[in-house]
Protein backbone atom coordinates (compact mmCIF):
# COMPACT_ATOMS: atom_id res chain seq x y z
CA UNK A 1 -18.42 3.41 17.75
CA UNK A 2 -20.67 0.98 19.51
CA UNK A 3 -18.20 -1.38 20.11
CA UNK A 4 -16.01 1.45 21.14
CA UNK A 5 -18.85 2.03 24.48
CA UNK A 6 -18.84 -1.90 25.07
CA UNK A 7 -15.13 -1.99 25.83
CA UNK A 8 -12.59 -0.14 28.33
CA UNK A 9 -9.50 1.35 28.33
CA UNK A 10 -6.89 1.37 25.59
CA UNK A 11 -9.46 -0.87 23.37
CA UNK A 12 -12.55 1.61 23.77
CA UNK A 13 -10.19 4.46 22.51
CA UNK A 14 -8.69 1.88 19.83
CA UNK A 15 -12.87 0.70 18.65
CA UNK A 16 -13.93 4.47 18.76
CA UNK A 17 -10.28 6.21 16.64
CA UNK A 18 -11.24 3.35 13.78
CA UNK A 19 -15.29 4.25 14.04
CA UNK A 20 -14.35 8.05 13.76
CA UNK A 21 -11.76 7.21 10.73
CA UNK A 22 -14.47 5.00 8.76
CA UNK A 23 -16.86 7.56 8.96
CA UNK A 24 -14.66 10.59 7.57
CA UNK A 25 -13.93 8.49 4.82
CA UNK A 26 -17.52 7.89 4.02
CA UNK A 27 -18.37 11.13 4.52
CA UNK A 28 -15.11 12.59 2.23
CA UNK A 29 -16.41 9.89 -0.41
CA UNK A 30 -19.74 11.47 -0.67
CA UNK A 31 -18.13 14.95 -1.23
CA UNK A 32 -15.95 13.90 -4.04
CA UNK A 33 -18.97 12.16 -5.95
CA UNK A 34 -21.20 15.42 -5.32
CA UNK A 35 -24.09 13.16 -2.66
CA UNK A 36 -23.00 14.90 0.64
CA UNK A 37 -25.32 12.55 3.16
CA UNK A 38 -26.80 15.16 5.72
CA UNK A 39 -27.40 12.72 8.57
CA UNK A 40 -23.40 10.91 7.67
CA UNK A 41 -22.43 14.43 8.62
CA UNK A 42 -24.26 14.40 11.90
CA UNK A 43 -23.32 11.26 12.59
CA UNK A 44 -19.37 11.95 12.12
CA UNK A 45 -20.18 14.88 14.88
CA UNK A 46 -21.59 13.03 16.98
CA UNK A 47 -18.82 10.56 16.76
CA UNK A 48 -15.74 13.25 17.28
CA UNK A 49 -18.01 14.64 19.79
CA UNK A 50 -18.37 10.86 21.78
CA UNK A 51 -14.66 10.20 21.27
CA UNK A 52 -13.12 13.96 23.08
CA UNK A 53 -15.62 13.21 25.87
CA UNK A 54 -14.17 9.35 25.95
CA UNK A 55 -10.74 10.77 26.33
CA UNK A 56 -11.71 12.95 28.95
CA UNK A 57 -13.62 10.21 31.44
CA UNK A 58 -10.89 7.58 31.01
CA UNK A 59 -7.64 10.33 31.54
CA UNK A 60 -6.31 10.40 34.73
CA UNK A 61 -5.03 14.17 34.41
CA UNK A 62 -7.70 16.07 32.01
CA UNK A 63 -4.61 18.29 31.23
CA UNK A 64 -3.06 15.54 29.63
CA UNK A 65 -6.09 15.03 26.56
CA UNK A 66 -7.77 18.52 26.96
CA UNK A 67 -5.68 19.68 24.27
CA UNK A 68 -6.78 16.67 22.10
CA UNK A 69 -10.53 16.49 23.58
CA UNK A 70 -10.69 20.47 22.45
CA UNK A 71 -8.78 19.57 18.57
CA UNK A 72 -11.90 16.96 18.64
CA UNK A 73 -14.70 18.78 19.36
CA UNK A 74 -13.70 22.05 17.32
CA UNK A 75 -13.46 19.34 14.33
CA UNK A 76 -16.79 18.01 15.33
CA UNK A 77 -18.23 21.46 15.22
CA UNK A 78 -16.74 23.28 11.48
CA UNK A 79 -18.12 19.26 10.97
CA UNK A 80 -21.96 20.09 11.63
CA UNK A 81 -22.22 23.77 12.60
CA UNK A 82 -25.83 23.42 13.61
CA UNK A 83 -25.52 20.54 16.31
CA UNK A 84 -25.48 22.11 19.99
CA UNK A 85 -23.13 18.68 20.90
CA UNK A 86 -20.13 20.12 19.91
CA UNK A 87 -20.27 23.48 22.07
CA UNK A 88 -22.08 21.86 25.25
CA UNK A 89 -19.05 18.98 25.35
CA UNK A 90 -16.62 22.24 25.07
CA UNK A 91 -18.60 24.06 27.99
CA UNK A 92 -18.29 20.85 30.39
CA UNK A 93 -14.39 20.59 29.79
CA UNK A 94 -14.18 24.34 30.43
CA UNK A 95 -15.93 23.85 33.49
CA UNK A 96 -13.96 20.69 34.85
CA UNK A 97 -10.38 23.15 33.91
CA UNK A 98 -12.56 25.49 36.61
CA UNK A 99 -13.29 27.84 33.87
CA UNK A 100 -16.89 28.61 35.00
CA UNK A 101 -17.58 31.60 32.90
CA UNK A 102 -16.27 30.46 29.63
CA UNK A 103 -18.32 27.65 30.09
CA UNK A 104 -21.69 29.20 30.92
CA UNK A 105 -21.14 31.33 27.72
CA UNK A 106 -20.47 28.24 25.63
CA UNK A 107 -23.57 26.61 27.08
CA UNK A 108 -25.63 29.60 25.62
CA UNK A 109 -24.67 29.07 23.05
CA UNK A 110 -25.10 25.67 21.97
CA UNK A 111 -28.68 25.94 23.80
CA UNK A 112 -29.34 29.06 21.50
CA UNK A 113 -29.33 26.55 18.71
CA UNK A 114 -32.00 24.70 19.87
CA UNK A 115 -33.80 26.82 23.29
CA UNK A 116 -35.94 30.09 22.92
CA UNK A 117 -36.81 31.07 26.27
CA UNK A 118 -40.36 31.80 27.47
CA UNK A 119 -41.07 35.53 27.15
CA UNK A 120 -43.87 37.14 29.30
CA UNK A 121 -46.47 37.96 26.50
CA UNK A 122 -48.16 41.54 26.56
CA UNK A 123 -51.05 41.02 28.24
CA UNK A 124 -48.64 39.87 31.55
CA UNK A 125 -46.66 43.00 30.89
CA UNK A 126 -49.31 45.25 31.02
CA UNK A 127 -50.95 43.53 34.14
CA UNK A 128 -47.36 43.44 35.98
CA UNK A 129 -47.53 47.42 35.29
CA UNK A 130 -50.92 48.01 36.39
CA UNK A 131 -50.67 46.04 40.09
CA UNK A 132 -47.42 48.19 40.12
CA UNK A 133 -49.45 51.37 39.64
CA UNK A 134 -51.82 50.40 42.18
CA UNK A 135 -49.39 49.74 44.73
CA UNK A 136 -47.96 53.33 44.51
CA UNK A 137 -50.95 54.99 44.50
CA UNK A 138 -53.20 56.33 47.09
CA UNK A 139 -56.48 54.79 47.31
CA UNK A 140 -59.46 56.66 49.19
CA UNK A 141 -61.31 54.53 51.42
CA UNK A 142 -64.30 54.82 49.51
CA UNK A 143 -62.26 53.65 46.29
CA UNK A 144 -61.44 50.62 47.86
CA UNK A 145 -62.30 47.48 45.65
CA UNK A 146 -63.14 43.81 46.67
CA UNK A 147 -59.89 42.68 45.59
CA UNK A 148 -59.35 39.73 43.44
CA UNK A 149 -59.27 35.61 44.32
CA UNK A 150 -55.45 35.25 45.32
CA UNK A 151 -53.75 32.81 42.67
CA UNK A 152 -52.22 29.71 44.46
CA UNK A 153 -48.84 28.49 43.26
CA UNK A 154 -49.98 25.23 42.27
CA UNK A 155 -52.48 27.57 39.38
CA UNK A 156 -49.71 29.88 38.81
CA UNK A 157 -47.52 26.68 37.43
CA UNK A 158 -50.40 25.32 35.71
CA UNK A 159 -50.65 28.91 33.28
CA UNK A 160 -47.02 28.81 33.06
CA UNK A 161 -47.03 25.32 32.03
CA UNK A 162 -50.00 25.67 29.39
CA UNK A 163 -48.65 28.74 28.23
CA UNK A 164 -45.41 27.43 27.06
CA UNK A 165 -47.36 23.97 25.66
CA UNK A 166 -48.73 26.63 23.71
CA UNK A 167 -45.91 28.09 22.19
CA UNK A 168 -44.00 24.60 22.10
CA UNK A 169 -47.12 22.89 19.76
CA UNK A 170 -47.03 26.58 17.70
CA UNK A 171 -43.31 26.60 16.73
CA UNK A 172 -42.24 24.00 13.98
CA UNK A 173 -38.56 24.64 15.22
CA UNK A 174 -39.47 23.40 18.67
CA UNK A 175 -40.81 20.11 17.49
CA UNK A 176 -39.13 17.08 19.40
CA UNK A 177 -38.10 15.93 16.07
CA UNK A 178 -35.95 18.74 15.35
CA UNK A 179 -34.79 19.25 18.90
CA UNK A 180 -31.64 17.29 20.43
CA UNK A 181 -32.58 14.40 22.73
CA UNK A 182 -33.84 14.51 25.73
CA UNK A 183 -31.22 13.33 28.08
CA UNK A 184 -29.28 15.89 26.06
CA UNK A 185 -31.47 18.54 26.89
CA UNK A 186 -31.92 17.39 29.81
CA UNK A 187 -28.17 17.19 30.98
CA UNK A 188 -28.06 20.94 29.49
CA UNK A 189 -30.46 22.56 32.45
CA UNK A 190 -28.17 20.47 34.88
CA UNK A 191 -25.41 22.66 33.63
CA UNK A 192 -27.74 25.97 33.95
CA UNK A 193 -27.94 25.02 37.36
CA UNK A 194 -24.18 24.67 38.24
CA UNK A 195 -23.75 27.61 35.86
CA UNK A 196 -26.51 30.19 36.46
CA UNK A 197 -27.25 32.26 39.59
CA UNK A 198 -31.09 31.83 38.20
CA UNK A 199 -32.89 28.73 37.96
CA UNK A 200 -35.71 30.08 35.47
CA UNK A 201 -34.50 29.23 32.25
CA UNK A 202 -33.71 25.47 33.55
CA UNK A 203 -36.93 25.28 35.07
CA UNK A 204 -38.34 25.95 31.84
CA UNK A 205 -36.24 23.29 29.94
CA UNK A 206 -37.57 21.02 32.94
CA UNK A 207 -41.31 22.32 32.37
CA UNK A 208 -40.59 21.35 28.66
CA UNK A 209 -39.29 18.03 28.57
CA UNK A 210 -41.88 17.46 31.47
CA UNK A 211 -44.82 18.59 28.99
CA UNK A 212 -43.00 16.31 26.22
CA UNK A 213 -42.98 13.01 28.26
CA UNK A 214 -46.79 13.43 29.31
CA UNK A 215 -47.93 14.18 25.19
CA UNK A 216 -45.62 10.79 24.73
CA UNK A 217 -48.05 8.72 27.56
CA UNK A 218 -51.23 10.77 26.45
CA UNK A 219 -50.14 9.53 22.95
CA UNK A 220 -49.57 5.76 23.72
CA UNK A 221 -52.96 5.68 26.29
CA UNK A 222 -54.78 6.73 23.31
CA UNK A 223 -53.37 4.47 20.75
């Protein structure tokens, strides 16, 4: 497979069909004598997974290896169920055949294997509700209170950022070690953005990986 990403053409396709064929034997091997290899599995995933989105880049006409690309990735993903690779590769080739909303819902779904959005705890609800009730109702003069220091944006960001380190260091399933890379999750809120009409929920993937890169220089300043 490596040699597969060194080369071009014909041979890249050639390197990366014999990479994908060594490991299903490897990982058929360890099936018939009962010591199924978790990360071979992955591995053969990722592999199908590299070699659809090879055929894709080199093609001249996607129609031409969308057909195979798709056979590919659907292999790569009965293959290892749980990796988000399989469905995200998918979303992108429905989005190059201009099928926009087929791949936005693909997209959810490999993120939902690995994301879980930031939800507004209840302490935010219930002060959303109240500045709502005191907007629609009619204050006598002599009820009028000092109102509170205004909240610049620059504060705002820093809650929302310490509120979802928070819940990122609290979750064991949102460890980096568990989680798909990071230019994979990164190239995942690039898709939100050509996808969604929102930006929230790839500003939070953003806010994430940003809070993950500064605990990696924290890490190394202190060591």
């Amino acid at each position: 497979m490596y040699l597969g990403q060194l080369l071009k053409g014909e041979q890249a396709l050639a390197a990366a069909h014999k990479g994908v064929e060594l490991l299903q034997q490897e990982v058929e091997h360890s099936k018939q004598t009962g010591d199924i290899s978790e990360p071979l599995i992955k591995q053969l995933a990722a592999a199908l997974c590299s070699l659809a989105e090879m055929k894709m880049s080199q093609a001249g006409n996607l129609s031409v290896v969308a057909a195979d690309a798709e056979a590919l990735l659907q292999q790569a993903q009965s293959t290892d169920p749980a990796s988000p690779e399989p469905l995200q590769a998918l979303a992108s080739l429905r989005y190059e055949q201009g099928l926009a909303e087929e791949a936005l819902q693909l997209l959810r779904q490999s993120m939902a294997l690995w994301f879980k959005p930031h939800k507004q705890s209840e302490d935010e609800n219930e002060e959303e509700e109240t500045e709502e009730a005191d907007n629609d109702a009619q204050v006598d003069a002599s009820e009028i209170k000092i109102p509170k220091k205004p909240v610049t944006m620059s504060e705002e960001m820093e809650l929302e950022n310490a509120q979802e380190e928070e819940e990122y260091q609290s979750n064991d399933e949102e460890k980096d070690d568990c989680m798909p890379s990071y230019e994979f999750r990164f190239e995942s809120a690039k898709m939100l953005l050509e996808l969604e009409d929102t930006t929230e929920t790839a500003i939070q993937v953003w806010s994430r990986l940003l809070c993950a890169a500064l605990r990696i220089i924290v890490n190394h300043l202190i060591v």
